[in-house]
Protein backbone atom coordinates (compact mmCIF):
# COMPACT_ATOMS: atom_id res chain seq x y z
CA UNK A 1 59.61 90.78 87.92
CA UNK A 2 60.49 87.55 89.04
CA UNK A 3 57.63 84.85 89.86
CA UNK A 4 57.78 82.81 93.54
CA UNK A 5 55.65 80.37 93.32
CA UNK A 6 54.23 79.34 96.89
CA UNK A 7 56.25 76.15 97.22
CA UNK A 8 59.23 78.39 96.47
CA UNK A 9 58.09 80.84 98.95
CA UNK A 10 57.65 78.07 101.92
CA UNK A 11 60.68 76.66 101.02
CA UNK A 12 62.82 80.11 101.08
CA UNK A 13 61.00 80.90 104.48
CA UNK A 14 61.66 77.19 105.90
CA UNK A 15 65.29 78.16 105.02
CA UNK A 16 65.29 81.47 106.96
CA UNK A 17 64.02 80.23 109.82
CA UNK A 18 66.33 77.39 109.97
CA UNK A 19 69.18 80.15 109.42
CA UNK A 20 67.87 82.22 111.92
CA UNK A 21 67.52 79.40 114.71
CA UNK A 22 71.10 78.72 113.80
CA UNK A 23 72.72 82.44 114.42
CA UNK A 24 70.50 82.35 117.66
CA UNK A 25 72.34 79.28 119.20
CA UNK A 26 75.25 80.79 117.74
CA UNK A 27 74.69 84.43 119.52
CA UNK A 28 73.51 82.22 123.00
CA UNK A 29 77.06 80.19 122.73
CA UNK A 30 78.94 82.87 121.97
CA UNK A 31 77.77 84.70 124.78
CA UNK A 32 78.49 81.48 127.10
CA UNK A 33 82.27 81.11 126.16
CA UNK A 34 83.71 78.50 125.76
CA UNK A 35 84.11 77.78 129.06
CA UNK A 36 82.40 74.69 130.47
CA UNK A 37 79.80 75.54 132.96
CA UNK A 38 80.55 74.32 136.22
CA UNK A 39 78.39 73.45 139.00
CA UNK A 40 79.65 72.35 142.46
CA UNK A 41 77.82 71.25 145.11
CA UNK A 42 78.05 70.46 149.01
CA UNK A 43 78.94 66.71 149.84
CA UNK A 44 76.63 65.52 152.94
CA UNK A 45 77.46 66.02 156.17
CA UNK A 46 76.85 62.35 156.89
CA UNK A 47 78.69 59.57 155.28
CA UNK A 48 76.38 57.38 153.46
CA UNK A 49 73.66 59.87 153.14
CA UNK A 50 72.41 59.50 149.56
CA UNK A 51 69.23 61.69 150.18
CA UNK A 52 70.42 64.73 147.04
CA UNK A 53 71.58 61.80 144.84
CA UNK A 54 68.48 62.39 142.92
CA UNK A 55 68.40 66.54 142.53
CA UNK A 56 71.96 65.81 141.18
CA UNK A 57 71.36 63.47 138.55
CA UNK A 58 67.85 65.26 137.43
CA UNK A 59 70.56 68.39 137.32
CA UNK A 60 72.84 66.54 134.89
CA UNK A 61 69.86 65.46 132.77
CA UNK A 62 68.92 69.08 132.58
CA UNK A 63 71.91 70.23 131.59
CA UNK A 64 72.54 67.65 129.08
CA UNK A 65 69.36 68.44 127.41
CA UNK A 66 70.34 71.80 126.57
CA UNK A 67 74.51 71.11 126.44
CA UNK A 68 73.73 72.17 122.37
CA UNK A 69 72.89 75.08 123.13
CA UNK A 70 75.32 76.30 126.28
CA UNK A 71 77.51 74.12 126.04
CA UNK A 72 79.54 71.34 128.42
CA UNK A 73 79.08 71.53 131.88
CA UNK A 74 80.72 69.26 134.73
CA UNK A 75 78.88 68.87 138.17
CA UNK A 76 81.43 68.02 141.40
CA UNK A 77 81.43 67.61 144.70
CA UNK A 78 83.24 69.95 147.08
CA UNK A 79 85.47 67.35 149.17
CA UNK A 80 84.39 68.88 152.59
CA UNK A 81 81.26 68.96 154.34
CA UNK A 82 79.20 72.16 155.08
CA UNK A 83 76.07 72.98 157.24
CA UNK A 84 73.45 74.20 156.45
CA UNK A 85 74.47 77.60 156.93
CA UNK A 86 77.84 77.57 155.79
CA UNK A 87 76.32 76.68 152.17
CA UNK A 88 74.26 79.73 152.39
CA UNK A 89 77.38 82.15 153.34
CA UNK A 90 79.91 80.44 150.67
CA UNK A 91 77.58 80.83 147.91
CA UNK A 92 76.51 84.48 149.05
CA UNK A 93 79.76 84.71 148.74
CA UNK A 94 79.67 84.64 144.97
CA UNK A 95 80.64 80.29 145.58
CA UNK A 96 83.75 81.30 143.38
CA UNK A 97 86.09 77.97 144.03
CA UNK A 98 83.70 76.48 146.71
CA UNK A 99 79.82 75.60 145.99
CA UNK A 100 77.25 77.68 144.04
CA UNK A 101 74.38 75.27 143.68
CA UNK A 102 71.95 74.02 146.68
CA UNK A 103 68.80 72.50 146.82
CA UNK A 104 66.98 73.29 150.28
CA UNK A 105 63.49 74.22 150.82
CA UNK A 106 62.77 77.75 149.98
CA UNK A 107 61.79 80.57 152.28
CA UNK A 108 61.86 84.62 151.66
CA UNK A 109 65.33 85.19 153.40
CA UNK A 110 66.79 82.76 150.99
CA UNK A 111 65.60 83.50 148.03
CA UNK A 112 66.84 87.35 148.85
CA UNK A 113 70.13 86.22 150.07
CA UNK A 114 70.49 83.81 146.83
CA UNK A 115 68.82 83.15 143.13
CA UNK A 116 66.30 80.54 143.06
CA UNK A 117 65.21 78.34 140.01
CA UNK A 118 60.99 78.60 140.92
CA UNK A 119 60.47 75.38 139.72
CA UNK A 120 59.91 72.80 142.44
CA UNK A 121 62.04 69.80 141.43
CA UNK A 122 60.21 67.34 144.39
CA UNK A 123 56.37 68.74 143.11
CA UNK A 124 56.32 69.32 147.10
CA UNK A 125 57.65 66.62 147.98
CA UNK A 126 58.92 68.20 151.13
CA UNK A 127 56.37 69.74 152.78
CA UNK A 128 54.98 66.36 153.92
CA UNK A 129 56.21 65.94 157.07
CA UNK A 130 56.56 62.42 159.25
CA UNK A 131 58.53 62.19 162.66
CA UNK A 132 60.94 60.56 163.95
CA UNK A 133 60.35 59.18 167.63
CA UNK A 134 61.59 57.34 170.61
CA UNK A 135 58.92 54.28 171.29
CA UNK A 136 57.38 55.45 174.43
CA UNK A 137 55.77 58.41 172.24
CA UNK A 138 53.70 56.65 170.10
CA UNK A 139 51.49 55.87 172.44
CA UNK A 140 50.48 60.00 173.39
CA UNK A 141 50.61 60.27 169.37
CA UNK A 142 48.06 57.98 168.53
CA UNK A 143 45.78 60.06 170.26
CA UNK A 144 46.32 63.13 167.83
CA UNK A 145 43.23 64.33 165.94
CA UNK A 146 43.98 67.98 164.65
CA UNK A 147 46.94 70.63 165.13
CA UNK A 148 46.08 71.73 168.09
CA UNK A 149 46.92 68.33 169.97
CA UNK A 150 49.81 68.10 168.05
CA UNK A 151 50.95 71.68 169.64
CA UNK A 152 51.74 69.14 173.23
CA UNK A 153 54.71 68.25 171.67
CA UNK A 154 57.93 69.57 170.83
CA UNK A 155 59.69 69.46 167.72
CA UNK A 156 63.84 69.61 166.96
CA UNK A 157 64.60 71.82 164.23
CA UNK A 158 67.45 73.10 162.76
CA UNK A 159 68.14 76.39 163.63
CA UNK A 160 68.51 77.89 159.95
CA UNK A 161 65.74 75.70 158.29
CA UNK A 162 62.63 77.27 156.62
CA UNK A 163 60.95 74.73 158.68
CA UNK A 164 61.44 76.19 161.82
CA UNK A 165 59.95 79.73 160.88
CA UNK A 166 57.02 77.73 159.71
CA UNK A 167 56.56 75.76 163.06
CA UNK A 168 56.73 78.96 165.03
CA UNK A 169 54.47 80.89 162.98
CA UNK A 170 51.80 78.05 163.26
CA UNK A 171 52.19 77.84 167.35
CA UNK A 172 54.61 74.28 167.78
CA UNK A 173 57.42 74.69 170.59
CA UNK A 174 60.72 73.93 169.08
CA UNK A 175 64.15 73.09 169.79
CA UNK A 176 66.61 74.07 167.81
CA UNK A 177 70.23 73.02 167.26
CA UNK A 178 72.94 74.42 165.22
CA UNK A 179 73.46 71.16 163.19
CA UNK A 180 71.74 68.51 160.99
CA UNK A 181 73.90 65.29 162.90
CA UNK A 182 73.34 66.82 166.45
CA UNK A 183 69.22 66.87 166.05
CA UNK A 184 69.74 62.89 165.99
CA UNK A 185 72.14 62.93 169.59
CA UNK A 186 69.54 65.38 171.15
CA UNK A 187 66.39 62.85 169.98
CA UNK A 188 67.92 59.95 171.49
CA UNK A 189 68.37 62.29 174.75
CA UNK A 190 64.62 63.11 174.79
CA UNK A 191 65.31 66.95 174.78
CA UNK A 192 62.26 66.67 172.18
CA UNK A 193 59.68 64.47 171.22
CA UNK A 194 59.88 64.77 167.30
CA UNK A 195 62.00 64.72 164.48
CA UNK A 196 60.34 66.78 161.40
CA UNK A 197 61.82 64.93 158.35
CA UNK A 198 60.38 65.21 154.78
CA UNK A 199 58.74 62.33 153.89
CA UNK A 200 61.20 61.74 150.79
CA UNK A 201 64.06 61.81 153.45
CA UNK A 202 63.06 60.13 156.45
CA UNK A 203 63.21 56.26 155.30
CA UNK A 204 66.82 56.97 154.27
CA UNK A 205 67.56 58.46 157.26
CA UNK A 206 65.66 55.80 159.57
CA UNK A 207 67.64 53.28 157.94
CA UNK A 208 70.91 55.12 158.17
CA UNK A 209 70.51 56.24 162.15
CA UNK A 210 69.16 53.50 163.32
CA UNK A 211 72.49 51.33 163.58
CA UNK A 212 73.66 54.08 166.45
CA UNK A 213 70.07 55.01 168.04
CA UNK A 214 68.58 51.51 167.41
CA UNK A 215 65.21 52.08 169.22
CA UNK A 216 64.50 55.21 166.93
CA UNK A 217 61.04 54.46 164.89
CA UNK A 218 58.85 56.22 162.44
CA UNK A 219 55.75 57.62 163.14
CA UNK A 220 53.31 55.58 162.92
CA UNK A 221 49.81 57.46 162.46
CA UNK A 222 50.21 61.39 161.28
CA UNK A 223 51.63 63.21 158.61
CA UNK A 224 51.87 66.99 158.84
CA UNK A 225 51.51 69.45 155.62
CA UNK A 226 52.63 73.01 154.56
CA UNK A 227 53.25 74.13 151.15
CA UNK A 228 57.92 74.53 151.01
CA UNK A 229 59.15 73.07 147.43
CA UNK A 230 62.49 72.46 146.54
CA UNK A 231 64.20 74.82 144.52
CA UNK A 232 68.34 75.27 143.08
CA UNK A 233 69.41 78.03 144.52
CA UNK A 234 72.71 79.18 142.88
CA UNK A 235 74.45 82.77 143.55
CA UNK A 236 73.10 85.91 142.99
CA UNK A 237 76.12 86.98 140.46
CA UNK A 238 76.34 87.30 136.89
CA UNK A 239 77.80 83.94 136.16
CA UNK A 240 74.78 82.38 138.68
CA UNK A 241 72.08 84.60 136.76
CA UNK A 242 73.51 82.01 133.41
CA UNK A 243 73.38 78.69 135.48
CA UNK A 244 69.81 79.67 136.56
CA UNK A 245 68.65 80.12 132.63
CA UNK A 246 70.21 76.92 132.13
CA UNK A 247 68.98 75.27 134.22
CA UNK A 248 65.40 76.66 134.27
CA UNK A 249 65.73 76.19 130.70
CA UNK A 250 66.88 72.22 130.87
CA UNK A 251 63.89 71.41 133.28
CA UNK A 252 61.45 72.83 131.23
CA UNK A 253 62.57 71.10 128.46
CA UNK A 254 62.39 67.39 130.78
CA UNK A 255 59.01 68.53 131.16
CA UNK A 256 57.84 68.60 128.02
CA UNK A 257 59.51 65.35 127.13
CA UNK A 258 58.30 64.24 129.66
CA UNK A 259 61.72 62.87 130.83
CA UNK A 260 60.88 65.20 134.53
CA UNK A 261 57.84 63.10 135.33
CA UNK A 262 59.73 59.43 134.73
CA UNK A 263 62.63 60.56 136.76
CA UNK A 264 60.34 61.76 139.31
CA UNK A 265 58.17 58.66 139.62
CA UNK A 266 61.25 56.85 140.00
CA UNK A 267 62.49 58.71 142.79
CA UNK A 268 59.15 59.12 144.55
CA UNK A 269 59.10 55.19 144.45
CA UNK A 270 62.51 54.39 145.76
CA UNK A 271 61.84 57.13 148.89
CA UNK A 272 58.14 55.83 149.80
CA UNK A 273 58.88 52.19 149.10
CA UNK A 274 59.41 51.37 153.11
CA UNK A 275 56.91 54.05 154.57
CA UNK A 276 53.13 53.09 155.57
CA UNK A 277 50.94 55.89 153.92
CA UNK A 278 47.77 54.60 153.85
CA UNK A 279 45.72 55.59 156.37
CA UNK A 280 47.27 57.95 157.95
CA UNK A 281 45.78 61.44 159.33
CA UNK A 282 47.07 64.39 157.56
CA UNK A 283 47.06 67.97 159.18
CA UNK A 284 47.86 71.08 157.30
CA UNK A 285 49.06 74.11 158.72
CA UNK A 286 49.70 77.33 156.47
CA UNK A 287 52.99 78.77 155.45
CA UNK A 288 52.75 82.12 155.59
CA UNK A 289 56.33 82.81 154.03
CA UNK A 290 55.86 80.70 150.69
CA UNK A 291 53.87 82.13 147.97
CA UNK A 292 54.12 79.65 145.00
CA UNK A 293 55.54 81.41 141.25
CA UNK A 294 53.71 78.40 139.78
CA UNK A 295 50.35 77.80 141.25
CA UNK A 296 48.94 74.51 142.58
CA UNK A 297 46.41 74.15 139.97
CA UNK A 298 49.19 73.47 137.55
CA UNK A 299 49.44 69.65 138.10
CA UNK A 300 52.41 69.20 135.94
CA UNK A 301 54.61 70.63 139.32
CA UNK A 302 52.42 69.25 142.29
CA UNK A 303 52.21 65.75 143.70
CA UNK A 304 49.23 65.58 146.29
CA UNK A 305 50.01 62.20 147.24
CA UNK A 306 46.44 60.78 146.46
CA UNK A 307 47.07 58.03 145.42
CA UNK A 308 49.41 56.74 148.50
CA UNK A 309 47.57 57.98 151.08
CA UNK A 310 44.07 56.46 149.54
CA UNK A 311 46.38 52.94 149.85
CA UNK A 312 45.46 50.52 152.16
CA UNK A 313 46.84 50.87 156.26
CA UNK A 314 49.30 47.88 156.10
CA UNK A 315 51.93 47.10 158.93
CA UNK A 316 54.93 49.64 159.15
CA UNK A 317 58.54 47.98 159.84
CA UNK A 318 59.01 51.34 160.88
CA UNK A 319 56.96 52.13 162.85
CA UNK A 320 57.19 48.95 165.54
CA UNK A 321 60.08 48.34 167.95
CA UNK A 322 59.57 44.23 167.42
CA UNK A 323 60.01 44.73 163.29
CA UNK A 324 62.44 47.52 164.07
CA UNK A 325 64.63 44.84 165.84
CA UNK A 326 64.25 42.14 163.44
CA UNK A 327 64.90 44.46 160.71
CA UNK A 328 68.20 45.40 162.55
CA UNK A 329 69.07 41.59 162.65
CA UNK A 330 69.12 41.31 158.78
């Protein structure tokens, strides 16, 4: 009988695992193709918005973390706009030759309609809600204290959004439009008093608006909270059942490099850099649609905002016509 010592033993089972790691990748490839994985998204509807720039690089990070195991990907723009909606009908579609990846807000309908990747890329990001206003409603908002006074006023939505289920189940009187560019027209018309813009996407949008409704201004005093992550949404085929795993799989390996918190922090900078936090009066409502796959006591995928909202009140360019103007003169 032959004689292993242990050293041999280790060494032997070192070896098979290796081996066995090795025809796994192999088996995981093979059943890719060789075919590089491609993932094509909507441009924005406005020229100059750059508010997705950041789910698109995370995306490429994620994939490139894992392109040893699935192999080469390519992420492209399609070269015409969509709503909204139209996103949601190509990629129900099956997105074959059009777009298959989007990363809106999740709600029930969509996540039957298409396949979502529960992992919310903006920890939440998105349900924090500021307003965009004309300057003669300030003055009837600074005398908010709870929901129920915000109820007085009404709110533009887009008619397909998750948020505008949410506002109606909570009691707010909207008015809803068909498009994202037509919410901005009907503000500067006063058909509504406020704008509902996450806070990662309202500077940008401030900023890019601003040069056509120049007296449009940021809330200065409220910020409004339900639980609605971001989530990639790709199609509910065969071939969108892969890009999910991938994906999931590249994001969860970010995580643990901790790659998906520096990225993050980054981003969360560069959006809140302009806005006034501090200060300000938050009021949650409930969304009764979203039940969260990973729960909020798992801190790795939440941002609170605890921090920025324990800073100091300071002055908001934003949020007053004179700075508003004198920012426009730069």
């Amino acid at each position: 009988m032959t004689n292993i010592s242990a050293g041999a033993r280790g060494t032997w089972a070192s070896r098979l695992k290796r081996g066995l790691l090795v025809l796994g990748l192999s088996l995981v490839s093979l059943a890719q193709g060789d075919e590089t994985m491609r993932f094509v998204h909507a441009p924005p509807e406005v020229i100059g918005d750059q508010r997705a720039s950041y789910f698109w690089e995370l995306l490429a990070a994620a994939l490139e973390s894992n392109r040893h195991v699935y192999g080469d990907y390519e992420i492209a723009s399609y070269p015409v706009p969509m709503s909204h909606a139209r996103t949601i009908a190509e990629m129900e579609a099956g997105g074959q030759g059009r777009v298959n990846i989007f990363v809106p807000g999740t709600n029930p309908d969509l996540e039957t309609r298409l396949l979502p990747v529960r992992i919310p890329i903006d920890k939440g990001l998105l349900g924090y809600r500021l307003f965009l206003i004309m300057p003669e409603t300030q003055a009837r908002l600074d005398t908010v204290r709870d929901v129920g006074n915000l109820r007085q006023f009404t709110v533009g939505q887009g008619e397909p959004w998750a948020d505008a289920r949410i506002l109606d189940a909570n009691g707010f009187r909207l008015v809803l439009a068909n498009g994202y560019v037509g919410l901005f027209k009907m503000l500067d018309a006063r058909r509504f008093d406020l704008l509902s813009r996450g806070i990662d996407e309202i500077w940008s949008e401030w900023q890019l608006h601003r040069t056509h409704i120049p007296s449009v201004q940021i809330e200065r005093t409220l910020i409004l909270h339900y639980p609605m992550p971001r989530y990639y949404f790709v199609p509910r085929t065969r071939q969108g059942e892969q890009m999910a795993q991938r994906i999931e799989d590249g994001l969860r390996r970010l995580s643990r490099s901790g790659e998906f918190d520096r990225r993050y922090l980054a981003y969360k900078r560069s959006v809140l850099a302009g806005l006034d936090l501090g200060g300000r009066r938050v009021l949650h409502i409930s969304n009764p649609f979203f039940v969260p796959s990973i729960p909020y006591s798992d801190k790795r995928w939440w941002d609170d905002l605890s921090s920025e909202l324990r800073g100091p009140k300071r002055k908001s360019p934003a949020g007053a016509a004179a700075n508003t103007a004198s920012l426009r003169s730069r």
